[in-house]
Protein backbone atom coordinates (compact mmCIF):
# COMPACT_ATOMS: atom_id res chain seq x y z
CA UNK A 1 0.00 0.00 0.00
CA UNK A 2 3.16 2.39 1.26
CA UNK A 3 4.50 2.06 -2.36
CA UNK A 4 1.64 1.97 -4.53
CA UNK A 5 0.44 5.69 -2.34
CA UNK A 6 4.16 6.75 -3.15
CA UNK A 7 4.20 5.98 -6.66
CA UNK A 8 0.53 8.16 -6.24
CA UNK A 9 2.26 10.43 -5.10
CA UNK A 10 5.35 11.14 -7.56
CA UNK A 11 3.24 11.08 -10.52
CA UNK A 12 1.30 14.02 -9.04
CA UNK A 13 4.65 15.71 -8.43
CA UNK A 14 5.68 15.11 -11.62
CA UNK A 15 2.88 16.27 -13.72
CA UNK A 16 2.69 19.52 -11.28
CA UNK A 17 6.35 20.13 -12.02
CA UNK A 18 6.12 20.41 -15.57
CA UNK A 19 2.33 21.82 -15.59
CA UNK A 20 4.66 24.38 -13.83
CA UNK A 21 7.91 24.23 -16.07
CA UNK A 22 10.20 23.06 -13.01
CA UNK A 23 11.87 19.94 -13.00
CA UNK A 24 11.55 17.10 -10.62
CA UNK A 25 14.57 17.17 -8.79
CA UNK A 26 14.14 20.50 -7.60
CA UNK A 27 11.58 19.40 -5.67
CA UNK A 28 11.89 16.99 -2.59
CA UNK A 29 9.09 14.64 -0.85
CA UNK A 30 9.54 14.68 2.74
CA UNK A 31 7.40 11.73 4.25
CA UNK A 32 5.79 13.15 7.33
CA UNK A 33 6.13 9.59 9.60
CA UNK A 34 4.41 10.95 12.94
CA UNK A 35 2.58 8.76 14.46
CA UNK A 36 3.37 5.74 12.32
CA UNK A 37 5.25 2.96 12.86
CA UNK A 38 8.66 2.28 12.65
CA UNK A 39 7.94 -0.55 10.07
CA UNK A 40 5.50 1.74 7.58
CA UNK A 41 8.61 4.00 7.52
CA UNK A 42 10.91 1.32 6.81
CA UNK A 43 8.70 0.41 3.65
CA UNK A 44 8.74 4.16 2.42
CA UNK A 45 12.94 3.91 2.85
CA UNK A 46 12.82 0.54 0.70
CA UNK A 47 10.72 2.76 -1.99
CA UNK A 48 13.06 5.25 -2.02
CA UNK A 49 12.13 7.91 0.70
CA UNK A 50 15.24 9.31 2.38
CA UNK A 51 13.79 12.59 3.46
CA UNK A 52 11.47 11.99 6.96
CA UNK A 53 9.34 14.64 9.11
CA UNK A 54 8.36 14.33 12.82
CA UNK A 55 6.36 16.33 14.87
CA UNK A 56 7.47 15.21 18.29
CA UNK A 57 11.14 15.09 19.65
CA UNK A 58 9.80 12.18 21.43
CA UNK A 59 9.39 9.84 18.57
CA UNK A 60 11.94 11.45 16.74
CA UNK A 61 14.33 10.32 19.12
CA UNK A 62 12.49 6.51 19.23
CA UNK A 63 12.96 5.94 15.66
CA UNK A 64 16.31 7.75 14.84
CA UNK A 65 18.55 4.33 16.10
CA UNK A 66 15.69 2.14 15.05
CA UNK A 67 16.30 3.03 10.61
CA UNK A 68 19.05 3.20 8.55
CA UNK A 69 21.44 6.35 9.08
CA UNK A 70 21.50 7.77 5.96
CA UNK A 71 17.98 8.87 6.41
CA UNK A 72 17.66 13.22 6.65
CA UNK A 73 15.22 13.97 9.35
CA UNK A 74 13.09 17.22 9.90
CA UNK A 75 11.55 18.83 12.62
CA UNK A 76 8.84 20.23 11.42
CA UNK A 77 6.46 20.65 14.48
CA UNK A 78 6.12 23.08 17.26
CA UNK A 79 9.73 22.95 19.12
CA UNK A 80 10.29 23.50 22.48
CA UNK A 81 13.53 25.38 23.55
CA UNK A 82 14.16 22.82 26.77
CA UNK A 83 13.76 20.25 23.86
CA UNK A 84 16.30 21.74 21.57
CA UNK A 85 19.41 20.37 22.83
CA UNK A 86 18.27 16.55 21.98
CA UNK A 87 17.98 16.91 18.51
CA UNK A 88 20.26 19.74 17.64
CA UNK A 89 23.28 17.24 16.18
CA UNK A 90 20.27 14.67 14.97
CA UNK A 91 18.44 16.80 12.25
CA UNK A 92 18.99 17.78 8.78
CA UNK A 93 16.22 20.96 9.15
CA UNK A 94 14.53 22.41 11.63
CA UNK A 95 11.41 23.89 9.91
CA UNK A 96 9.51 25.68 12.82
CA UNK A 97 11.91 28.78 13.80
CA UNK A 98 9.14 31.36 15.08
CA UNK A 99 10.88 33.30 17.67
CA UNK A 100 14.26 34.86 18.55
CA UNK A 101 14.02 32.68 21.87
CA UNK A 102 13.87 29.83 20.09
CA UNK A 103 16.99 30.57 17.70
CA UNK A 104 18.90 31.74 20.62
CA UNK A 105 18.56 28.54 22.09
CA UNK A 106 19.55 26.55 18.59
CA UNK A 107 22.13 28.62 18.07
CA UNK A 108 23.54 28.28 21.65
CA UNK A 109 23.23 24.30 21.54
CA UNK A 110 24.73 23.81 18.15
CA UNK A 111 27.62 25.63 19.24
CA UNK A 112 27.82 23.62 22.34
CA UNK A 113 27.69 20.56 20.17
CA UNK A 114 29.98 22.03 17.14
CA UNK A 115 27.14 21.58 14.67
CA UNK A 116 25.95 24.09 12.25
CA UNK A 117 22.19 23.36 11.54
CA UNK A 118 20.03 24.52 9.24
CA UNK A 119 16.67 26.67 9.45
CA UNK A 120 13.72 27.35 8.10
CA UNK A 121 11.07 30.72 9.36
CA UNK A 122 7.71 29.28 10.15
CA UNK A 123 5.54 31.77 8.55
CA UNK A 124 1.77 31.95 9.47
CA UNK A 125 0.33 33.15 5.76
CA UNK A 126 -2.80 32.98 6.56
CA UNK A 127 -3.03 34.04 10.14
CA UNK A 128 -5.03 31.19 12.02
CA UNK A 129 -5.15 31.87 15.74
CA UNK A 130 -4.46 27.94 16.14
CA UNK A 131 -1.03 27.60 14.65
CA UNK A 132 2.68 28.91 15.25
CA UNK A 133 4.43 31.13 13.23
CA UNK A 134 5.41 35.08 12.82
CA UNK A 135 2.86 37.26 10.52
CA UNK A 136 4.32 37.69 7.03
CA UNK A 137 4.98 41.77 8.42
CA UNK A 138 6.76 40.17 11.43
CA UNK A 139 9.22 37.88 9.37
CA UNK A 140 12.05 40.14 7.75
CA UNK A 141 12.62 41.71 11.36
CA UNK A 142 13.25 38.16 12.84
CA UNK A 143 15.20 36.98 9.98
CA UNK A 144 17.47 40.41 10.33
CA UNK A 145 17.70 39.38 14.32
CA UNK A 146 18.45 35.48 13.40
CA UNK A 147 20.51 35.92 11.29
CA UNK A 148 23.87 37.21 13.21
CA UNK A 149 23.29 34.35 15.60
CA UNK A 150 26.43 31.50 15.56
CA UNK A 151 25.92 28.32 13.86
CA UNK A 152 22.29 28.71 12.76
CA UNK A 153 21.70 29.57 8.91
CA UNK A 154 18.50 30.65 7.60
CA UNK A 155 17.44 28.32 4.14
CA UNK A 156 14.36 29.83 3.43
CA UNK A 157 10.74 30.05 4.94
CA UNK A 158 8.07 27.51 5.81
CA UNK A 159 4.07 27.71 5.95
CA UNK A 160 1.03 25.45 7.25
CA UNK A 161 -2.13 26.35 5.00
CA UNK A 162 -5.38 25.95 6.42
CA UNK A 163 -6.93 22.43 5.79
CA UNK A 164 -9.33 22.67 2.83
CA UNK A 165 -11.63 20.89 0.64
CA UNK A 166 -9.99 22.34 -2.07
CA UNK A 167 -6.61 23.29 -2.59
CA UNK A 168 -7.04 25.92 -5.00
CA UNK A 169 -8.46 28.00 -1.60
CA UNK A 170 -4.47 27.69 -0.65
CA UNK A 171 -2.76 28.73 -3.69
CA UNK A 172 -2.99 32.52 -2.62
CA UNK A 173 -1.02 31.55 0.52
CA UNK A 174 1.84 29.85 -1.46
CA UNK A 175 2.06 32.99 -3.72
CA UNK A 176 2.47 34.90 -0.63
CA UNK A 177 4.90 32.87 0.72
CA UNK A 178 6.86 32.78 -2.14
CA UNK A 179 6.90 36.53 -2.56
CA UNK A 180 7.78 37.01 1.29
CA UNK A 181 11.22 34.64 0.09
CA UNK A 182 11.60 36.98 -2.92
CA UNK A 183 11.28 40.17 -0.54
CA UNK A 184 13.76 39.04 1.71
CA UNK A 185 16.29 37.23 -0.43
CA UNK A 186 16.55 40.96 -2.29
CA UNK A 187 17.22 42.68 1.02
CA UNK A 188 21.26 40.39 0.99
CA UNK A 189 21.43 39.64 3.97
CA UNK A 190 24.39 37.70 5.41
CA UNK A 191 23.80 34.08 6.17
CA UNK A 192 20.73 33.92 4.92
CA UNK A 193 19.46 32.11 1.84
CA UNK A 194 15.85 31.85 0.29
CA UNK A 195 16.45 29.00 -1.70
CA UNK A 196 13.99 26.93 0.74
CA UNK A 197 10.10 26.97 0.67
CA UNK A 198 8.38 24.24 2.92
CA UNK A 199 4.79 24.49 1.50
CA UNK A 200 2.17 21.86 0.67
CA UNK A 201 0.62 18.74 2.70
CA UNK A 202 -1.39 16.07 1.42
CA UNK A 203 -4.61 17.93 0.46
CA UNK A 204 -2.59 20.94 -1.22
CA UNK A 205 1.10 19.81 -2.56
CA UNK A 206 0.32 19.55 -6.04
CA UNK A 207 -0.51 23.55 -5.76
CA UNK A 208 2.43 24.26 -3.78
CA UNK A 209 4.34 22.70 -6.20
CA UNK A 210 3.21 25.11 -9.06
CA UNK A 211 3.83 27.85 -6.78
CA UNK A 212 7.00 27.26 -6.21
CA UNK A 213 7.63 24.80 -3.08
CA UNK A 214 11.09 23.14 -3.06
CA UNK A 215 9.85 20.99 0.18
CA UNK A 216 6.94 19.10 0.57
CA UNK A 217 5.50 17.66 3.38
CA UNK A 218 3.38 14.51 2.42
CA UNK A 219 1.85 12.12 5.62
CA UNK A 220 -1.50 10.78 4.85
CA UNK A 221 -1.03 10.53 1.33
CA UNK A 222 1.68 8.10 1.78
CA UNK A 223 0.96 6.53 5.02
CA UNK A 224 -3.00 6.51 5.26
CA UNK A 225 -4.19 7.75 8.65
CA UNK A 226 -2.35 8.29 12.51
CA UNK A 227 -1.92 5.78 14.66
CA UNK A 228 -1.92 6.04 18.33
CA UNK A 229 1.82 7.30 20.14
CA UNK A 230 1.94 4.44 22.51
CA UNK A 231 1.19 1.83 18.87
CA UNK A 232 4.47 4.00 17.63
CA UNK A 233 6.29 3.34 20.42
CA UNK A 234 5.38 -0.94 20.76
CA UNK A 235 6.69 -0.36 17.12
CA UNK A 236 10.17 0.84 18.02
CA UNK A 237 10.45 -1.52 20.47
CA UNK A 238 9.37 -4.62 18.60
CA UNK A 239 12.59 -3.52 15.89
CA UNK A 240 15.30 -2.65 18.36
């Protein structure tokens, strides 16, 4: 099921790359594996799937030992500053950078660790009370601020679109994005780099993709519905 919803999957990316006249590799899937076990995620990695997101430093830290190590893992949820030192030498990207606090603290423990990690600005397009991120106003200021910090470099923003019927409703919030990347990559600032848009889920990637999203973030589509935490953590323990 894991590969025929991944083949899905990259046929829609392909035919929304060239309705858009990109090409394919400038485009990477990243399998959002919360909640799943570590077995589904083992199946995507046989298909192909090197790039993995988790929401929880919990589980990210269950399953890291558990799969092959050349897998790149993102943090793409909500992230804690007490959490930070756990994962800062274990990720590839950290996607959800909405405060100076929260830098601060990533900057300071990848220096402790002698890491240099990679960032993305959470960006909250369309301004829904119920999820993180800075205002599109707010983000050049905090990408100014972050970007002097030690160790920390800023790739390029990220957005969550509000879950729709259909994803045309969220194509307006990729533009934005997009043009918020363009704004600040013309303002050349040091250590920072717009080359990075995380944009597009399961109900809205294919429109992302037109738009201009370099990252995708793909869970249901490949992985069919949650599971429970405590079935994700029997997993883990059933393969170490």
């Amino acid at each position: 099921m894991i590969q025929e919803n991944l083949k899905a999957v990259e046929q829609v990316m392909e035919d929304s790359c060239e309705k858009a006249g990109r090409k394919r590799q400038d485009v990477t899937l990243i399998a959002v594996s919360k909640t799943k076990p570590v077995s589904d995620l083992r199946e995507a990695y046989e298909a192909g799937v090197r790039d993995f997101g988790e929401n929880k430093v919990q589980e990210l830290l269950e399953k890291i030992p558990a799969l092959p190590g050349d897998i790149q893992w993102h943090m793409i949820g909500h992230l804690q500053r007490n959490k930070v030192k756990y994962i800062i030498d274990k990720v590839a990207m950290i996607h959800s950078v909405d405060s100076l606090r929260l830098a601060e603290e990533i900057s300071q423990e990848a220096l402790k660790k002698g890491v240099e990690i990679d960032i993305l600005i959470e960006v909250n397009v369309a301004g829904e009370e119920s999820k993180f991120g800075v205002s599109p106003e707010e983000a050049p200021d905090l990408v100014q601020q972050i970007a002097v910090l030690p160790s920390i470099h800023i790739r390029g923003l990220m957005t969550i679109a509000p879950f729709i019927v259909n994803p045309e409703e969220n194509r307006l919030f990729f533009q934005k994005l997009r043009q918020l990347s363009v704004d600040i990559q013309g303002k050349n600032i040091d250590n920072v780099n717009m080359s990075v848009l995380s944009m597009g889920m399961t109900g809205d990637y294919s429109v992302a993709i037109e738009e201009g999203a370099t990252l995708i973030r793909v869970g249901t589509g490949i992985f069919g519905q949650r599971q429970s935490h405590q079935a994700v953590i029997q997993s883990v323990k059933g393969v170490v």
